[in-house]
C-alpha atoms as a PDB file:
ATOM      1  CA  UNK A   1      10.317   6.128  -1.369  1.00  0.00           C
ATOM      2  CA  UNK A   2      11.618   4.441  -4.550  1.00  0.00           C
ATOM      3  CA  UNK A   3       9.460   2.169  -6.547  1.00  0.00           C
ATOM      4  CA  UNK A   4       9.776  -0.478  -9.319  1.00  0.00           C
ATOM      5  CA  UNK A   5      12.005   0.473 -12.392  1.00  0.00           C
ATOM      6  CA  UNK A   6       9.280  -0.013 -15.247  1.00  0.00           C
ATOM      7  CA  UNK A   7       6.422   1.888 -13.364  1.00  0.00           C
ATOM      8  CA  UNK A   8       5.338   5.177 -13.877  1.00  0.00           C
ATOM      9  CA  UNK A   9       6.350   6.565 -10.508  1.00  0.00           C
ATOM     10  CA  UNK A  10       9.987   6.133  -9.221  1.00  0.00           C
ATOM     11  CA  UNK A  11       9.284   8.215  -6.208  1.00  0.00           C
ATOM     12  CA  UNK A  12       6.703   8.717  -4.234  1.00  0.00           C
ATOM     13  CA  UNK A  13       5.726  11.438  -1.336  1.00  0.00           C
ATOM     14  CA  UNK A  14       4.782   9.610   2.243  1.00  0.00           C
ATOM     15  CA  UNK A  15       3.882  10.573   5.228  1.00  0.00           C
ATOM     16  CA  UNK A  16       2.974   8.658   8.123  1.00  0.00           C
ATOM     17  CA  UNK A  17      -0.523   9.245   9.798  1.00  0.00           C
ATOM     18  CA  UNK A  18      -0.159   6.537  13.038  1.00  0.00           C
ATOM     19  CA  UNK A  19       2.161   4.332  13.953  1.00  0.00           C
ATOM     20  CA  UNK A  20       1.393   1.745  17.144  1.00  0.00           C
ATOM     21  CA  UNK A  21       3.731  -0.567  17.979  1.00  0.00           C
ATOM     22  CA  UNK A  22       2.029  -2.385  20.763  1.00  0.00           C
ATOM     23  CA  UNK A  23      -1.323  -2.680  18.757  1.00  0.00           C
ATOM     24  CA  UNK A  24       0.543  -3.433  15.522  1.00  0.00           C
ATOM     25  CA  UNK A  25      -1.272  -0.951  13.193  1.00  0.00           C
ATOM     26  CA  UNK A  26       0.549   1.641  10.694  1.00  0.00           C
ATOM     27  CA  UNK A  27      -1.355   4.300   8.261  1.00  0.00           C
ATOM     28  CA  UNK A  28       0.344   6.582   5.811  1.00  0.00           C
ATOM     29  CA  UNK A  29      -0.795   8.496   2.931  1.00  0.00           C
ATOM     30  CA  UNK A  30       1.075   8.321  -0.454  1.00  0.00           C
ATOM     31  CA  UNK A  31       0.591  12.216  -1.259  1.00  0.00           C
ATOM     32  CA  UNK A  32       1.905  12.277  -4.927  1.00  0.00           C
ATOM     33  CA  UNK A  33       5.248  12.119  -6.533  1.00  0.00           C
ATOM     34  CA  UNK A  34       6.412  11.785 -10.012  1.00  0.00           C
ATOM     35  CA  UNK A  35       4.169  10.248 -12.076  1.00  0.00           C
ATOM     36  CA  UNK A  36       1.219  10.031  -9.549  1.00  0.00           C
ATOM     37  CA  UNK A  37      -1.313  10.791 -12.260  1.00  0.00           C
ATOM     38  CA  UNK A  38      -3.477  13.718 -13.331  1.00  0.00           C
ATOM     39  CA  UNK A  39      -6.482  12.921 -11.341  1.00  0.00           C
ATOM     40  CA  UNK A  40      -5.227  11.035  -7.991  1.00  0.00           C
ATOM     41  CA  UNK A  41      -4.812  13.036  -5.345  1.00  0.00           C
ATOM     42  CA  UNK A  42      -3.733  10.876  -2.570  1.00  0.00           C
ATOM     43  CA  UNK A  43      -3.820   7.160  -1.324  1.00  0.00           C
ATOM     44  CA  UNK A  44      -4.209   6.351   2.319  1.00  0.00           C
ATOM     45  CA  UNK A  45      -3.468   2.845   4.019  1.00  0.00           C
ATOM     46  CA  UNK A  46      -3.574   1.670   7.362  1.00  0.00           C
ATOM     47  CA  UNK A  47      -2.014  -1.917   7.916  1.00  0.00           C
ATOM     48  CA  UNK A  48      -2.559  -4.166  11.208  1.00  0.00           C
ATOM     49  CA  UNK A  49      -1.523  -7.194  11.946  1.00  0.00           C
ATOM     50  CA  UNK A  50      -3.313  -9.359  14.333  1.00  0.00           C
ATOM     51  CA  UNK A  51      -2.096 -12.954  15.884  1.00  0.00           C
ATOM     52  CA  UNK A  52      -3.793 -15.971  15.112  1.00  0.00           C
ATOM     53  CA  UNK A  53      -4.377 -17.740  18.598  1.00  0.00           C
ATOM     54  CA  UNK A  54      -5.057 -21.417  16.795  1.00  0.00           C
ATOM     55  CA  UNK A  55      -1.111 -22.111  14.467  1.00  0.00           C
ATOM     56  CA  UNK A  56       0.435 -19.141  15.954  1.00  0.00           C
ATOM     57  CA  UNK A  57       0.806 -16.916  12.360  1.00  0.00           C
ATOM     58  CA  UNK A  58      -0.924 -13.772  11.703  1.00  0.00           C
ATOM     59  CA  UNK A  59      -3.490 -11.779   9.580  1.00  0.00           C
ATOM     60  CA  UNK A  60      -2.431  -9.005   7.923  1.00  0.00           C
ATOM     61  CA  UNK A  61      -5.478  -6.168   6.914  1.00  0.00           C
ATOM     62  CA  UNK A  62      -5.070  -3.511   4.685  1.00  0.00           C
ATOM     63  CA  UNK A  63      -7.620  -1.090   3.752  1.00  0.00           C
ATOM     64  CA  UNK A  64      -7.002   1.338   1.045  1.00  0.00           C
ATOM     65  CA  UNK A  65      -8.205   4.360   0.159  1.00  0.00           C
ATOM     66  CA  UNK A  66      -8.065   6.414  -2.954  1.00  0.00           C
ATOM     67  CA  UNK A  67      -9.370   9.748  -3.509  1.00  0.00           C
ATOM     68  CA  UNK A  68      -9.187  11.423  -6.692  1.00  0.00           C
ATOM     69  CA  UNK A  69      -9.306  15.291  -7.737  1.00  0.00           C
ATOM     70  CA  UNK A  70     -12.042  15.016  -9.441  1.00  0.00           C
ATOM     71  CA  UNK A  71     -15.161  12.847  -9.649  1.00  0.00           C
ATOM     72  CA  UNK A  72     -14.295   9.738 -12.074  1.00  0.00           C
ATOM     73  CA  UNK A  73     -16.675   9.823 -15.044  1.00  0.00           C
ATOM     74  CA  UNK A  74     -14.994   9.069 -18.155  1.00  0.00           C
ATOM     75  CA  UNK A  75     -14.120   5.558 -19.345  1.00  0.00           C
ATOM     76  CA  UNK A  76     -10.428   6.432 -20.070  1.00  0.00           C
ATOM     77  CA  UNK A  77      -9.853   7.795 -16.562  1.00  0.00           C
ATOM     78  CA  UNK A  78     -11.562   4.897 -14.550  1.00  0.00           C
ATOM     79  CA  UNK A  79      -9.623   2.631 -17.201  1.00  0.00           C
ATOM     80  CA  UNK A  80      -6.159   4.605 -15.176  1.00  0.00           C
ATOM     81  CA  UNK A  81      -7.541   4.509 -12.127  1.00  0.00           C
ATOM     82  CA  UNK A  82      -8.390   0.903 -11.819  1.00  0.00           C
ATOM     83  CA  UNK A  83      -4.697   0.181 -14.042  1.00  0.00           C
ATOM     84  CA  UNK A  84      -3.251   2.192 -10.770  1.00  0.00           C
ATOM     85  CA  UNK A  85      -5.237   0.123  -8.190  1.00  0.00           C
ATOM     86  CA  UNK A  86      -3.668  -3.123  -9.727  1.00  0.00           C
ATOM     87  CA  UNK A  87      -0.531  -2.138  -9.571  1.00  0.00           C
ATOM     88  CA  UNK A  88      -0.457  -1.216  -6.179  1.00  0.00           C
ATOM     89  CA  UNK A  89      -2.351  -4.309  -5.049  1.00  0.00           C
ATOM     90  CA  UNK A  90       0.420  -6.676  -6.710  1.00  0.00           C
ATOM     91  CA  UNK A  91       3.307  -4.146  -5.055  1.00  0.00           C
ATOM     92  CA  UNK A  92       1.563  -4.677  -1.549  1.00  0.00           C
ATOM     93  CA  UNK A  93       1.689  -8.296  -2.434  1.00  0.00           C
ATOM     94  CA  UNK A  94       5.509  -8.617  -3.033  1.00  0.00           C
ATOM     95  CA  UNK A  95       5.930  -6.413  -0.373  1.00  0.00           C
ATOM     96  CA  UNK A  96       4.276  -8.878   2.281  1.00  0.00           C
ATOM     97  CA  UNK A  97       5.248 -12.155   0.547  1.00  0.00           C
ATOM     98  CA  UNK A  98       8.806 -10.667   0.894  1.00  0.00           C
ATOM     99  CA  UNK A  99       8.341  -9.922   4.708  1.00  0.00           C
ATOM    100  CA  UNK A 100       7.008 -13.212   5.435  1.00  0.00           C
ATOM    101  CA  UNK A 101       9.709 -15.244   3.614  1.00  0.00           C
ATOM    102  CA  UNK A 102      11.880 -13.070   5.904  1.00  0.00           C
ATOM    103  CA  UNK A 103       9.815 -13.923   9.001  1.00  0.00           C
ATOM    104  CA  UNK A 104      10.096 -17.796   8.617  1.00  0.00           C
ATOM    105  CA  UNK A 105      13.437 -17.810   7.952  1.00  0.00           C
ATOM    106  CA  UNK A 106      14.469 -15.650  10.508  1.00  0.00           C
ATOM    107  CA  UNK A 107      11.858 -16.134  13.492  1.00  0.00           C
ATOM    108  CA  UNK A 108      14.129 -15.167  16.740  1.00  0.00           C
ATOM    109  CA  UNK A 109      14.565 -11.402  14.766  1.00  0.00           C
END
């Protein structure tokens, strides 16, 4: 998996814990990768999407996990750690924004 030029990681190591189709939920683990960090060890997501009975759209809910080497205790590392979390957060972002626009324009796909 390629990432953003201008990060620190331009590849990343995924694997894929469940994937349910009819249920609409997907989990993977980001297992490291260049760049990953010192201290992370891995980040696991699962992703489901659920319909919205009243205008017909959907939720989407993410939960995100992050578990480091090592316990967290200095200020520099949680510093990295919680620079890491943004990062991610606004790539998840884009990511659905970028679905979405592709949903409503292309609905019958």
């Amino acid at each position: 998996m390629c990432v953003d030029e201008g990060t620190q990681s331009k590849t990343l190591k995924v694997r894929v814990d469940h994937f349910d189709k009819d249920n609409l939920i997907y989990k993977s683990t980001l297992l490291g990768g260049e760049g990953f960090g010192d201290f992370l060890e891995s980040v696991s997501r699962e992703t489901k999407i659920e319909a919205k009975p009243d205008d017909g759209g959907s939720v989407v809910k993410i939960i995100t996990t992050y578990r480091t080497k090592e316990e967290v205790t200095s200020e520099g590392k949680l510093k990295q750690l919680e620079a890491s979390i943004k990062i991610g957060d606004r790539k998840t972002e884009t990511t659905i924004k970028a679905v979405e626009a592709y949903l409503l324009a292309n609905p019958n796909e």
